[in-house]
PDB file of N, CA and C in Angstrom:
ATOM      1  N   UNK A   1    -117.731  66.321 195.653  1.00  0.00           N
ATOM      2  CA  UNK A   1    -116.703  66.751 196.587  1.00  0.00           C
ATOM      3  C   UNK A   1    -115.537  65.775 196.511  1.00  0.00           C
ATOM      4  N   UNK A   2    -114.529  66.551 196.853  1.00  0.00           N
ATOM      5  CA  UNK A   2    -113.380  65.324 196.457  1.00  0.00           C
ATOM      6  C   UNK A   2    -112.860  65.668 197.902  1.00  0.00           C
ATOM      7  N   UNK A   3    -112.222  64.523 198.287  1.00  0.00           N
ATOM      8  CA  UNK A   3    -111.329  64.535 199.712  1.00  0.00           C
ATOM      9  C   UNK A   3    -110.057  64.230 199.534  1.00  0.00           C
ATOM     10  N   UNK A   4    -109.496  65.106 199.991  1.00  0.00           N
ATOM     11  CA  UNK A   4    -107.840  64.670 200.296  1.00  0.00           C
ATOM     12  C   UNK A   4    -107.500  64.084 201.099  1.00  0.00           C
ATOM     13  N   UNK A   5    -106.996  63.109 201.767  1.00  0.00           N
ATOM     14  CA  UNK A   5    -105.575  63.290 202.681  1.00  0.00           C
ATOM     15  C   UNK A   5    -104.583  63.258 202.797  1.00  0.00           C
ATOM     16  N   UNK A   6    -103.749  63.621 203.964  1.00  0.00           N
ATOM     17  CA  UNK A   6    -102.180  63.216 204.033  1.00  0.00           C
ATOM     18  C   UNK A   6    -102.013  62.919 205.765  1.00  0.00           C
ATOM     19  N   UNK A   7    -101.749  61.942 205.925  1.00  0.00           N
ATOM     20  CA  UNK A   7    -101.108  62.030 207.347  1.00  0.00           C
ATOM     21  C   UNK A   7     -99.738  61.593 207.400  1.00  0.00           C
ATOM     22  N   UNK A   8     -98.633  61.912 208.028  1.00  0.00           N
ATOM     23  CA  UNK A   8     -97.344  61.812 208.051  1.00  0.00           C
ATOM     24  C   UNK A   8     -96.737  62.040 209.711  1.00  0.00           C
ATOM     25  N   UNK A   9     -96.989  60.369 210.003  1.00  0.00           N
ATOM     26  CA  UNK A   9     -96.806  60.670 211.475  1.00  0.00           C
ATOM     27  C   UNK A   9     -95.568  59.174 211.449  1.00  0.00           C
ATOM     28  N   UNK A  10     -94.565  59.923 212.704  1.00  0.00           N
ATOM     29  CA  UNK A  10     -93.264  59.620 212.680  1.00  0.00           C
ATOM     30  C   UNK A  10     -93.289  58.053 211.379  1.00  0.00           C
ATOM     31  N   UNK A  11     -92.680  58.705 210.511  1.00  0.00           N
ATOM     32  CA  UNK A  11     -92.582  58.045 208.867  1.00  0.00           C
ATOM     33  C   UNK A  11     -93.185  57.217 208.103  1.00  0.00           C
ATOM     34  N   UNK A  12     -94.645  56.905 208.969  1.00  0.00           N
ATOM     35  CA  UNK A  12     -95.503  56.459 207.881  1.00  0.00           C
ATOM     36  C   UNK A  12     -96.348  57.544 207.657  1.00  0.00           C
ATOM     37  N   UNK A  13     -96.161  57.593 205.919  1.00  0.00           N
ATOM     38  CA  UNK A  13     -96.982  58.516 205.059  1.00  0.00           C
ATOM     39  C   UNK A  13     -98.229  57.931 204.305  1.00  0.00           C
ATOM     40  N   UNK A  14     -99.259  58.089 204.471  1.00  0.00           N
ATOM     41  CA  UNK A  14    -100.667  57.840 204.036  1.00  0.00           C
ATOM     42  C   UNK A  14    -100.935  59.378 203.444  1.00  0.00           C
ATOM     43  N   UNK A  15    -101.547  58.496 202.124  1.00  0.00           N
ATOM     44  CA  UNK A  15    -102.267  59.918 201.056  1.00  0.00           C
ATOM     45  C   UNK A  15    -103.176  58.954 200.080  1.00  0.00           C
ATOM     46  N   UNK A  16    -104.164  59.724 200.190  1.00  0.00           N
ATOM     47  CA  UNK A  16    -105.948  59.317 199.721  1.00  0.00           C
ATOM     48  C   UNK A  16    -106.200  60.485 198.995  1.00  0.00           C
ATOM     49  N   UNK A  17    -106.813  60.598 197.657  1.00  0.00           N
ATOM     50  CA  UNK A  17    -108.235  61.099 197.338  1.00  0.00           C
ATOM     51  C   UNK A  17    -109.587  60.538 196.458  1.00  0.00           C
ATOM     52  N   UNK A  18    -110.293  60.722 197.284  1.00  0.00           N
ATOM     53  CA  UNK A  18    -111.555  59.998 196.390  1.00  0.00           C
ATOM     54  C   UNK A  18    -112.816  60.869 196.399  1.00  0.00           C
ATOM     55  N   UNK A  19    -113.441  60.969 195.724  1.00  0.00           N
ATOM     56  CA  UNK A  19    -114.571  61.605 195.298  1.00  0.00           C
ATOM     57  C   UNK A  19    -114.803  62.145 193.527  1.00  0.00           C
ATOM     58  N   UNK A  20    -115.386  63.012 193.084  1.00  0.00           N
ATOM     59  CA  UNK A  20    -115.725  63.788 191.894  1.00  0.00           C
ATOM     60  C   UNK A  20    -115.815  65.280 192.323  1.00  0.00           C
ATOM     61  N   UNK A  21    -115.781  66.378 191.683  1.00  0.00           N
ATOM     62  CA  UNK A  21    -115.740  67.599 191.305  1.00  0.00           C
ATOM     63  C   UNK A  21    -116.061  67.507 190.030  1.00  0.00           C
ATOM     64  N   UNK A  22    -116.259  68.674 189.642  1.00  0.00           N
ATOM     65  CA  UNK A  22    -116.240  68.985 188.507  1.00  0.00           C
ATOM     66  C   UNK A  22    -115.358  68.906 187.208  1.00  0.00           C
ATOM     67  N   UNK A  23    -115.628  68.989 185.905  1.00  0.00           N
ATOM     68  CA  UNK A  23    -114.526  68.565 185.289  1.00  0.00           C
ATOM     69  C   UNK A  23    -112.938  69.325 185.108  1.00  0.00           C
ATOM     70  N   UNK A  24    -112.845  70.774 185.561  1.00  0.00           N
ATOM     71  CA  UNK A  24    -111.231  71.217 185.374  1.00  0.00           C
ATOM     72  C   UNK A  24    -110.914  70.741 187.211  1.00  0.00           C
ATOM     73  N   UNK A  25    -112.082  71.285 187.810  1.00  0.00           N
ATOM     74  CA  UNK A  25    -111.150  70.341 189.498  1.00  0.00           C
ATOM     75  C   UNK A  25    -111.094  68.933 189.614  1.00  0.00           C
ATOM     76  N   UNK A  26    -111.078  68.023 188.812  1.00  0.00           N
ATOM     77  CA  UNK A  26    -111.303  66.406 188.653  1.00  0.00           C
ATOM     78  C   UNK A  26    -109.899  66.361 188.365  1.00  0.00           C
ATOM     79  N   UNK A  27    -110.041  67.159 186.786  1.00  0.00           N
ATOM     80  CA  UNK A  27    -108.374  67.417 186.112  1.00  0.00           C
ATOM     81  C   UNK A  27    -107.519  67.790 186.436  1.00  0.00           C
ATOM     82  N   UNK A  28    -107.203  68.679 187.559  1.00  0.00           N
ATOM     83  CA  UNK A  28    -106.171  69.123 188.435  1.00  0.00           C
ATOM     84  C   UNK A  28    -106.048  68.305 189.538  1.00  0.00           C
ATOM     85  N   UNK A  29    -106.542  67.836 190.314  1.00  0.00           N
ATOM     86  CA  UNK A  29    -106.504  67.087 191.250  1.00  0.00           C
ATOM     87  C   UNK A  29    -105.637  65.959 190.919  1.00  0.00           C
ATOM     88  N   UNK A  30    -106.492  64.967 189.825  1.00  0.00           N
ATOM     89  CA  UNK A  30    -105.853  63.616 189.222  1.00  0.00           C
ATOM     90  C   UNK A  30    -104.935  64.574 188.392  1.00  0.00           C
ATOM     91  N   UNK A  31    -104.222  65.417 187.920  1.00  0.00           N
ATOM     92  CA  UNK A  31    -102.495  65.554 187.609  1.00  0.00           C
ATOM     93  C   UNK A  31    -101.787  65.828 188.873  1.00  0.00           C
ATOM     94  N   UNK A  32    -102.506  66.348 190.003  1.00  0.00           N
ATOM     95  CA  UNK A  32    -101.715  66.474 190.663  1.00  0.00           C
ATOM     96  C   UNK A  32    -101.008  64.744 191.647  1.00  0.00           C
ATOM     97  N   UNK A  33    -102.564  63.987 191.936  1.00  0.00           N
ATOM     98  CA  UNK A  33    -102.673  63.022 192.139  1.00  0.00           C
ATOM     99  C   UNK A  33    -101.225  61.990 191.777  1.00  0.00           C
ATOM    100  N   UNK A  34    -101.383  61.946 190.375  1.00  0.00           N
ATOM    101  CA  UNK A  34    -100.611  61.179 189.580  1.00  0.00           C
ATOM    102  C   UNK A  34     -99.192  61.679 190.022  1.00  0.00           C
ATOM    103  N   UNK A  35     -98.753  62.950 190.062  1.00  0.00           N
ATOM    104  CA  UNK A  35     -97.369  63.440 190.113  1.00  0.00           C
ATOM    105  C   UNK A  35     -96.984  62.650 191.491  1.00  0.00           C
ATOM    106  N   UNK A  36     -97.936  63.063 192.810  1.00  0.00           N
ATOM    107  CA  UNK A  36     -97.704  62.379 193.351  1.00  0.00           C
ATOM    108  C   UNK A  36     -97.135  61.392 194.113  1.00  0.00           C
ATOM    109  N   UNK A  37     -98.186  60.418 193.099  1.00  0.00           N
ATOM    110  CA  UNK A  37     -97.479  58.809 192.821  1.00  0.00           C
ATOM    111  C   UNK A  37     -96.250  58.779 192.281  1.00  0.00           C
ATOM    112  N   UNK A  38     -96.116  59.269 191.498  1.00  0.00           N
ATOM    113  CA  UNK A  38     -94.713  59.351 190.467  1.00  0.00           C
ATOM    114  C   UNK A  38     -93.428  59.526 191.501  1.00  0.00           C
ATOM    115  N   UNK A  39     -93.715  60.709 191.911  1.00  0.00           N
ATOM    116  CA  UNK A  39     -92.766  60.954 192.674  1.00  0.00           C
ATOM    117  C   UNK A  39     -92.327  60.140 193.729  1.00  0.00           C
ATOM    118  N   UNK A  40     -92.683  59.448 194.600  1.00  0.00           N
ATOM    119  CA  UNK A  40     -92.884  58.455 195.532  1.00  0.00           C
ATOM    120  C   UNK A  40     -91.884  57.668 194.967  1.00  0.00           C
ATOM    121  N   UNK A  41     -92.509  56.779 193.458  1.00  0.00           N
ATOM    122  CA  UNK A  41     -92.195  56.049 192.882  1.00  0.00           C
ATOM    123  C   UNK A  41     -90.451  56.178 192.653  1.00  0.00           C
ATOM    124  N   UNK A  42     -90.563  57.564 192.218  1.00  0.00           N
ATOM    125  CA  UNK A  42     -88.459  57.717 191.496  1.00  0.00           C
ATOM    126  C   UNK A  42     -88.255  57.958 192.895  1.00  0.00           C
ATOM    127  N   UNK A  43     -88.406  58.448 193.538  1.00  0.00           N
ATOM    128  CA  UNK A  43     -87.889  58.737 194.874  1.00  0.00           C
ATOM    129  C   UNK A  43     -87.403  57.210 196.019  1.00  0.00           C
ATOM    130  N   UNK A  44     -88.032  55.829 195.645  1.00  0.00           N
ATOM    131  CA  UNK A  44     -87.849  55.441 196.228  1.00  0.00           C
ATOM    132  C   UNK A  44     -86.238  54.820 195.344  1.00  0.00           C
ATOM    133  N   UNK A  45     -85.901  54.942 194.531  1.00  0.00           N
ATOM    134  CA  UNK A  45     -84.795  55.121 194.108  1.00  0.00           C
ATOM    135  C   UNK A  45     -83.464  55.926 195.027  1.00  0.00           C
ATOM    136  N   UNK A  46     -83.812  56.830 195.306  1.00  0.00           N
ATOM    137  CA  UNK A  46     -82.799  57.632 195.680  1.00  0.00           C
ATOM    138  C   UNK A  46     -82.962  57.663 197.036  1.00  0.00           C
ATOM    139  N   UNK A  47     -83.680  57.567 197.921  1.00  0.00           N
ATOM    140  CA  UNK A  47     -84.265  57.603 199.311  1.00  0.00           C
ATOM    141  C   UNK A  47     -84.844  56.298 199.914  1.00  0.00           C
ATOM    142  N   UNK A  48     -84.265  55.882 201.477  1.00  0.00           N
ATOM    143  CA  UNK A  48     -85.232  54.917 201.916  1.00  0.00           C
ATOM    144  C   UNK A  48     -86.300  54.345 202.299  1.00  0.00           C
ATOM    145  N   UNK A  49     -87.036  54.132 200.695  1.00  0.00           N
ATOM    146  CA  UNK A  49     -88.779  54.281 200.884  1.00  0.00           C
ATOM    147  C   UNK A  49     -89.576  52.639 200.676  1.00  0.00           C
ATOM    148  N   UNK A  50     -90.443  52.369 201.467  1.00  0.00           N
ATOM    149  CA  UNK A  50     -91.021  51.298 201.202  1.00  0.00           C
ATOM    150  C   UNK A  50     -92.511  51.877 200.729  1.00  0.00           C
ATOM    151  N   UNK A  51     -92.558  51.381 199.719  1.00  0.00           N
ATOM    152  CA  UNK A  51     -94.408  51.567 199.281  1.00  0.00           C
ATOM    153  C   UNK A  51     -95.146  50.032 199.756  1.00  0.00           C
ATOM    154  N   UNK A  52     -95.968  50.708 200.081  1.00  0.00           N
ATOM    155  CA  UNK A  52     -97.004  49.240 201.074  1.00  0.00           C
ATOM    156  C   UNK A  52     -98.433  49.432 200.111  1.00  0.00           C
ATOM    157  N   UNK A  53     -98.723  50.381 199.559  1.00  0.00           N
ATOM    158  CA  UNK A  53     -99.656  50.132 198.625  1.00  0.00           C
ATOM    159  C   UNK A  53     -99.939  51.433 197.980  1.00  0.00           C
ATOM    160  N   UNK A  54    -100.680  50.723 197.097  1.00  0.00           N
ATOM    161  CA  UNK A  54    -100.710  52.128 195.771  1.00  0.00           C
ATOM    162  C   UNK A  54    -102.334  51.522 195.121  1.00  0.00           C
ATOM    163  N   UNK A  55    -103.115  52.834 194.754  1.00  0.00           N
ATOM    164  CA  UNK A  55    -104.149  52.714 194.032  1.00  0.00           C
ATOM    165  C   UNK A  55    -103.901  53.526 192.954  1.00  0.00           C
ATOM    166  N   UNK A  56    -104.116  53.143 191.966  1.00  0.00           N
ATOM    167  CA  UNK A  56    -104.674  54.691 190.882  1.00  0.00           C
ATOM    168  C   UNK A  56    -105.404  54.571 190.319  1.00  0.00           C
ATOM    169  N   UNK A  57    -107.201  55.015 190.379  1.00  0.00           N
ATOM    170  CA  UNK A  57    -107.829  54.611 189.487  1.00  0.00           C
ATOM    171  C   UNK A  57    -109.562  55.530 189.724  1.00  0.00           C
ATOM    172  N   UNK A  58    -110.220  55.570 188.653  1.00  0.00           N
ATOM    173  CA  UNK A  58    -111.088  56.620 188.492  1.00  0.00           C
ATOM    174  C   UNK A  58    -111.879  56.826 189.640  1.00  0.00           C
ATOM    175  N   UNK A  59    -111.281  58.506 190.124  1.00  0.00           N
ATOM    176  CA  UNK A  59    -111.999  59.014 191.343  1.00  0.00           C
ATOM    177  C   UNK A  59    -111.493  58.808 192.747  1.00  0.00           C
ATOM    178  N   UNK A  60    -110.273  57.596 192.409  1.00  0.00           N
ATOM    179  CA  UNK A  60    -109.545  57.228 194.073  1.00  0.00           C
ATOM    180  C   UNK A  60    -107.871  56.936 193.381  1.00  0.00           C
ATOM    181  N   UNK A  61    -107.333  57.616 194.847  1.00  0.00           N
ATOM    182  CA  UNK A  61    -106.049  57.244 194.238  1.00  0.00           C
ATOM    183  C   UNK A  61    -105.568  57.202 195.961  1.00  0.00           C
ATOM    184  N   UNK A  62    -104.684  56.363 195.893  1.00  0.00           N
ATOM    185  CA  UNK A  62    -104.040  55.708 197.352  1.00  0.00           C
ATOM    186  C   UNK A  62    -102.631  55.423 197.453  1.00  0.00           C
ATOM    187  N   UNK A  63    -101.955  55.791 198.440  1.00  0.00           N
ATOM    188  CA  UNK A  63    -100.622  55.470 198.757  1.00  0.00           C
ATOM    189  C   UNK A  63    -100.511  55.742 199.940  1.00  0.00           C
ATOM    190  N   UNK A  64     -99.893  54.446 200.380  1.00  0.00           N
ATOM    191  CA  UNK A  64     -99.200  54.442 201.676  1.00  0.00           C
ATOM    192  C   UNK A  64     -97.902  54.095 201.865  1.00  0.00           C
ATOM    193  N   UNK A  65     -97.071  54.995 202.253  1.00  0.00           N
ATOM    194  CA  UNK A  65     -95.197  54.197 202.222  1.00  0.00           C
ATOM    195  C   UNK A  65     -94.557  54.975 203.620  1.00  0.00           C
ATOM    196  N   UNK A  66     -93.830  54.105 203.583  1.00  0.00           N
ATOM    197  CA  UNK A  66     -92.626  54.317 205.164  1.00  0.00           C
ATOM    198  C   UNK A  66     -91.280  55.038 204.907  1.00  0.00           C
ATOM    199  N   UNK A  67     -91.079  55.918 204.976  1.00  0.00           N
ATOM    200  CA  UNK A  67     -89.925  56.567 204.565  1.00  0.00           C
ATOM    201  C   UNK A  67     -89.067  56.599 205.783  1.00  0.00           C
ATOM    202  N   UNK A  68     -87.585  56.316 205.593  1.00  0.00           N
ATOM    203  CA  UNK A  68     -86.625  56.333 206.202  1.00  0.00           C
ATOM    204  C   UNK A  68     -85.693  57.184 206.636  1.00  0.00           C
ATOM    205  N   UNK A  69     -85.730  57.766 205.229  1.00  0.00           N
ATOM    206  CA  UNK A  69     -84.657  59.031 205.065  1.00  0.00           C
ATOM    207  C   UNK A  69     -85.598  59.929 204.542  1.00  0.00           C
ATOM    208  N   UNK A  70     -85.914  60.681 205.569  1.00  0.00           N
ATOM    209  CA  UNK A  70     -87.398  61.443 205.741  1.00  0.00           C
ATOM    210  C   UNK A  70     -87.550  62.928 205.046  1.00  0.00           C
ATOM    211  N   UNK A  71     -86.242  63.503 205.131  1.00  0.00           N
ATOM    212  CA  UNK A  71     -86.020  65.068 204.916  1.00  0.00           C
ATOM    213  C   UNK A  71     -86.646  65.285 203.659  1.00  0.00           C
ATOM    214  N   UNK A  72     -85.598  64.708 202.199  1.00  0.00           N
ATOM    215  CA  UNK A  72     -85.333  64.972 201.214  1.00  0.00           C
ATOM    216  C   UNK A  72     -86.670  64.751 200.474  1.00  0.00           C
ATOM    217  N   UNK A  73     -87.209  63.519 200.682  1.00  0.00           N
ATOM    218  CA  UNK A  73     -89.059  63.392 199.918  1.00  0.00           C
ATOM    219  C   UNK A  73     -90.121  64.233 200.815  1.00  0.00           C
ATOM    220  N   UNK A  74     -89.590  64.688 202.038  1.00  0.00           N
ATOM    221  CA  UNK A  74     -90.890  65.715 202.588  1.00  0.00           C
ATOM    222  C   UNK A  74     -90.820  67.006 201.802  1.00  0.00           C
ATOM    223  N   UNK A  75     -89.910  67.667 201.541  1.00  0.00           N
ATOM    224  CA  UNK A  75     -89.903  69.210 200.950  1.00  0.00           C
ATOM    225  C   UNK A  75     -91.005  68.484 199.419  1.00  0.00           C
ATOM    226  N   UNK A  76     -90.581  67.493 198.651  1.00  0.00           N
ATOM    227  CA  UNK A  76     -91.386  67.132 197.370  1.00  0.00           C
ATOM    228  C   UNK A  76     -92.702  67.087 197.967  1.00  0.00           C
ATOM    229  N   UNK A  77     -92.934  66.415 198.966  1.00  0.00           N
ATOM    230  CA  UNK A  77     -94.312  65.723 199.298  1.00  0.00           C
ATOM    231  C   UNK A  77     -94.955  67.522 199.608  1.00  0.00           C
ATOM    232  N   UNK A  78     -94.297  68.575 200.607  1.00  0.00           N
ATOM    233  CA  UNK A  78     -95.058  70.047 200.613  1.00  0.00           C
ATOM    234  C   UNK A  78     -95.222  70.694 199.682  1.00  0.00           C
ATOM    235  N   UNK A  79     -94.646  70.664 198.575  1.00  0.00           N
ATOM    236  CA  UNK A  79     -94.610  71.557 197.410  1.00  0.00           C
ATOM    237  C   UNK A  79     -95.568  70.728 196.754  1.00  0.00           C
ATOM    238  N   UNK A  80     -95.718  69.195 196.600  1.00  0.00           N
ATOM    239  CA  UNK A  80     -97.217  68.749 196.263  1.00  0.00           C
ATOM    240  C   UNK A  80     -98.666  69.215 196.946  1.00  0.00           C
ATOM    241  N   UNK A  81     -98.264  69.276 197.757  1.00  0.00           N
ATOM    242  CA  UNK A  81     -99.700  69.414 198.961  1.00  0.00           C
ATOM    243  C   UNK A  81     -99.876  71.184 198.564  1.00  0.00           C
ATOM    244  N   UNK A  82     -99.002  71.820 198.595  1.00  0.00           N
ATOM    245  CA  UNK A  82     -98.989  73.225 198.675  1.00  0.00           C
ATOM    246  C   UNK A  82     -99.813  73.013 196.996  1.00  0.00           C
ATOM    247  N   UNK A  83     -99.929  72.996 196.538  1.00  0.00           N
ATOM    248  CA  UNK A  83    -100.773  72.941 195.144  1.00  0.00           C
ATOM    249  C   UNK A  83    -101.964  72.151 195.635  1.00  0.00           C
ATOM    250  N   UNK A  84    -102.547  71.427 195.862  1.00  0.00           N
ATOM    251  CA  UNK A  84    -103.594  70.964 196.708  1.00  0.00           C
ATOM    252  C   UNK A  84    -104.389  72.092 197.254  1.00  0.00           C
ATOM    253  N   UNK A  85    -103.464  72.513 198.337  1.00  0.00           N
ATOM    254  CA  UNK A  85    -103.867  74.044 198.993  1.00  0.00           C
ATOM    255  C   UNK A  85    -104.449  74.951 198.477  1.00  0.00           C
ATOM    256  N   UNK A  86    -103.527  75.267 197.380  1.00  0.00           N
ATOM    257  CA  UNK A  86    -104.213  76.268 196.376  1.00  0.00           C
ATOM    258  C   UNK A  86    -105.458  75.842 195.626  1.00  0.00           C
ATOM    259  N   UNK A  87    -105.902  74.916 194.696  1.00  0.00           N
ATOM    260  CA  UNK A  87    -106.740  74.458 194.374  1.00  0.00           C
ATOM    261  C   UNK A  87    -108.067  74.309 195.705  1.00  0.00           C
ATOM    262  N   UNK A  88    -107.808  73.924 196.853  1.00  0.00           N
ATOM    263  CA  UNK A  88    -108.873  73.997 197.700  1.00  0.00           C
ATOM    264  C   UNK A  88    -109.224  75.226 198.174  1.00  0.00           C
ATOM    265  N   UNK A  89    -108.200  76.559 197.827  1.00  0.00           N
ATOM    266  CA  UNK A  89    -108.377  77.700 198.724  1.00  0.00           C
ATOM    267  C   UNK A  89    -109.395  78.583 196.694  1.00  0.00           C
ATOM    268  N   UNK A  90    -109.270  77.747 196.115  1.00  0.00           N
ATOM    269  CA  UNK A  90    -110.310  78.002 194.827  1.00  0.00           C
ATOM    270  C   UNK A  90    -111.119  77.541 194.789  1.00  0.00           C
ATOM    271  N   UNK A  91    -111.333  76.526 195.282  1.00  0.00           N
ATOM    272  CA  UNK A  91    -112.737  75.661 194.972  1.00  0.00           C
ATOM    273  C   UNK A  91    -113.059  75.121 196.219  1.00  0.00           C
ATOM    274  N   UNK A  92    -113.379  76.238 197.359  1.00  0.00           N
ATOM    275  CA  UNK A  92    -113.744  75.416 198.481  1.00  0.00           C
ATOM    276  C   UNK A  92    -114.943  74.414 198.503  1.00  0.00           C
ATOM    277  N   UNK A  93    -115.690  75.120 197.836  1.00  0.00           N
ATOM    278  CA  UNK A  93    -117.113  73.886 197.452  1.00  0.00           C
ATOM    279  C   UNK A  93    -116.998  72.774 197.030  1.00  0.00           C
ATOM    280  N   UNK A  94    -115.984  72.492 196.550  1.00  0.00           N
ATOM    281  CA  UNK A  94    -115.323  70.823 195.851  1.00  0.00           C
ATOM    282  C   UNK A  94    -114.253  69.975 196.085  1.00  0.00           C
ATOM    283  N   UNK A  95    -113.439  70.676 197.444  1.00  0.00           N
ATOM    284  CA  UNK A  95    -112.496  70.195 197.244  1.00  0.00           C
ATOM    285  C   UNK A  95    -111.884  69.953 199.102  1.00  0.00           C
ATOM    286  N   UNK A  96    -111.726  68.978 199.833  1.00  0.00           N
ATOM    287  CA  UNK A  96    -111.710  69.008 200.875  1.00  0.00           C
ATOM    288  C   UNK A  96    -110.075  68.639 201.593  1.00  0.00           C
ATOM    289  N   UNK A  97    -109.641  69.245 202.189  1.00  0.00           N
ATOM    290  CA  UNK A  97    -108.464  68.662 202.311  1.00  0.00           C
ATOM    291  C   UNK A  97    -108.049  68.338 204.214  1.00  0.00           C
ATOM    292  N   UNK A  98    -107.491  67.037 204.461  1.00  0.00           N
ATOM    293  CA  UNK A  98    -106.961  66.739 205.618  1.00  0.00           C
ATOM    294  C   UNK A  98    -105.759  66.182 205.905  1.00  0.00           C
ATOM    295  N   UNK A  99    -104.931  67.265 207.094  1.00  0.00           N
ATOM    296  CA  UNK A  99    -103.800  66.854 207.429  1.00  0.00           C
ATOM    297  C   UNK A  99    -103.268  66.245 208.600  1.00  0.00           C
ATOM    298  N   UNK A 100    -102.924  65.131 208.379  1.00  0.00           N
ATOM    299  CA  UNK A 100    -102.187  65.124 210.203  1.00  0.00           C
ATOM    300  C   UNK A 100    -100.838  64.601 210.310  1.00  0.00           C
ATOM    301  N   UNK A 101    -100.423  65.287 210.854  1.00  0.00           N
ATOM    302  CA  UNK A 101     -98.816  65.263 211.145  1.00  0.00           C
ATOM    303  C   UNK A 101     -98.950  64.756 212.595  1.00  0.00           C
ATOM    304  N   UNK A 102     -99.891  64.136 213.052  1.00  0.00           N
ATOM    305  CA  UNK A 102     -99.556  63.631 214.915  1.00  0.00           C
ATOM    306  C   UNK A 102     -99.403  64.511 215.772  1.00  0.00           C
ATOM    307  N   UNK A 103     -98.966  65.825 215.501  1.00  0.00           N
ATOM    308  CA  UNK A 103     -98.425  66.618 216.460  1.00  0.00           C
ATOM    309  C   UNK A 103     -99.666  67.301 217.191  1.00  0.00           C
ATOM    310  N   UNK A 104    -100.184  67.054 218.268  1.00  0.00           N
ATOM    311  CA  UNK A 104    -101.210  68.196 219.100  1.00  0.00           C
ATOM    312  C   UNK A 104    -101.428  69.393 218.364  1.00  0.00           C
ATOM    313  N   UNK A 105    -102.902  69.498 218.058  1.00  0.00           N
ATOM    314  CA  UNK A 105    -103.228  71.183 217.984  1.00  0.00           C
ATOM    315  C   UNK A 105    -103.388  71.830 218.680  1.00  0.00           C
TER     316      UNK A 105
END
């Protein structure tokens, strides 16, 4: 089982996954994983982002950063997650995903 998260509560962003699946949901996950990171990464270029830590490595991958100028890397950060989505709404048996945005359910 692999676990996701994301929590994104007023601008600190935390995102985790760790576990195993199988080998094409391992492989989608860690590309999606990686993009990710990437993105974070050029983004803190263009946007006011602090990265406070970063993992990447077999079966766990970690980032936590503070974003400032919040708008422009959230639409990237949903259109990441929204692929997440999909992959978990395929492989519910392998693939776990958690969100929190702070806001009351």
């Amino acid at each position: 089982m692999i676990e996701v998260t994301l929590t994104d509560i007023e601008g600190c962003i935390y995102f985790e996954s760790k576990g195993h699946g199988s080998h094409d949901v391992c492989v989608a996950v860690s590309a999606l994983c990686s993009t990710f990171l990437q993105y974070v990464r050029e983004m803190q270029d263009e946007c006011d982002i602090d990265i406070l830590k970063e993992t990447y490595e077999n079966g766990h991958t970690e980032s936590e950063f503070f974003i400032y100028d919040a708008d422009e890397i959230r639409h990237g950060i949903k259109a990441l997650w929204t692929g997440f989505e999909l992959y978990a709404k395929n492989y519910p048996d392998e693939i776990e995903l958690n969100y929190d945005d702070g806001k009351p359910k």
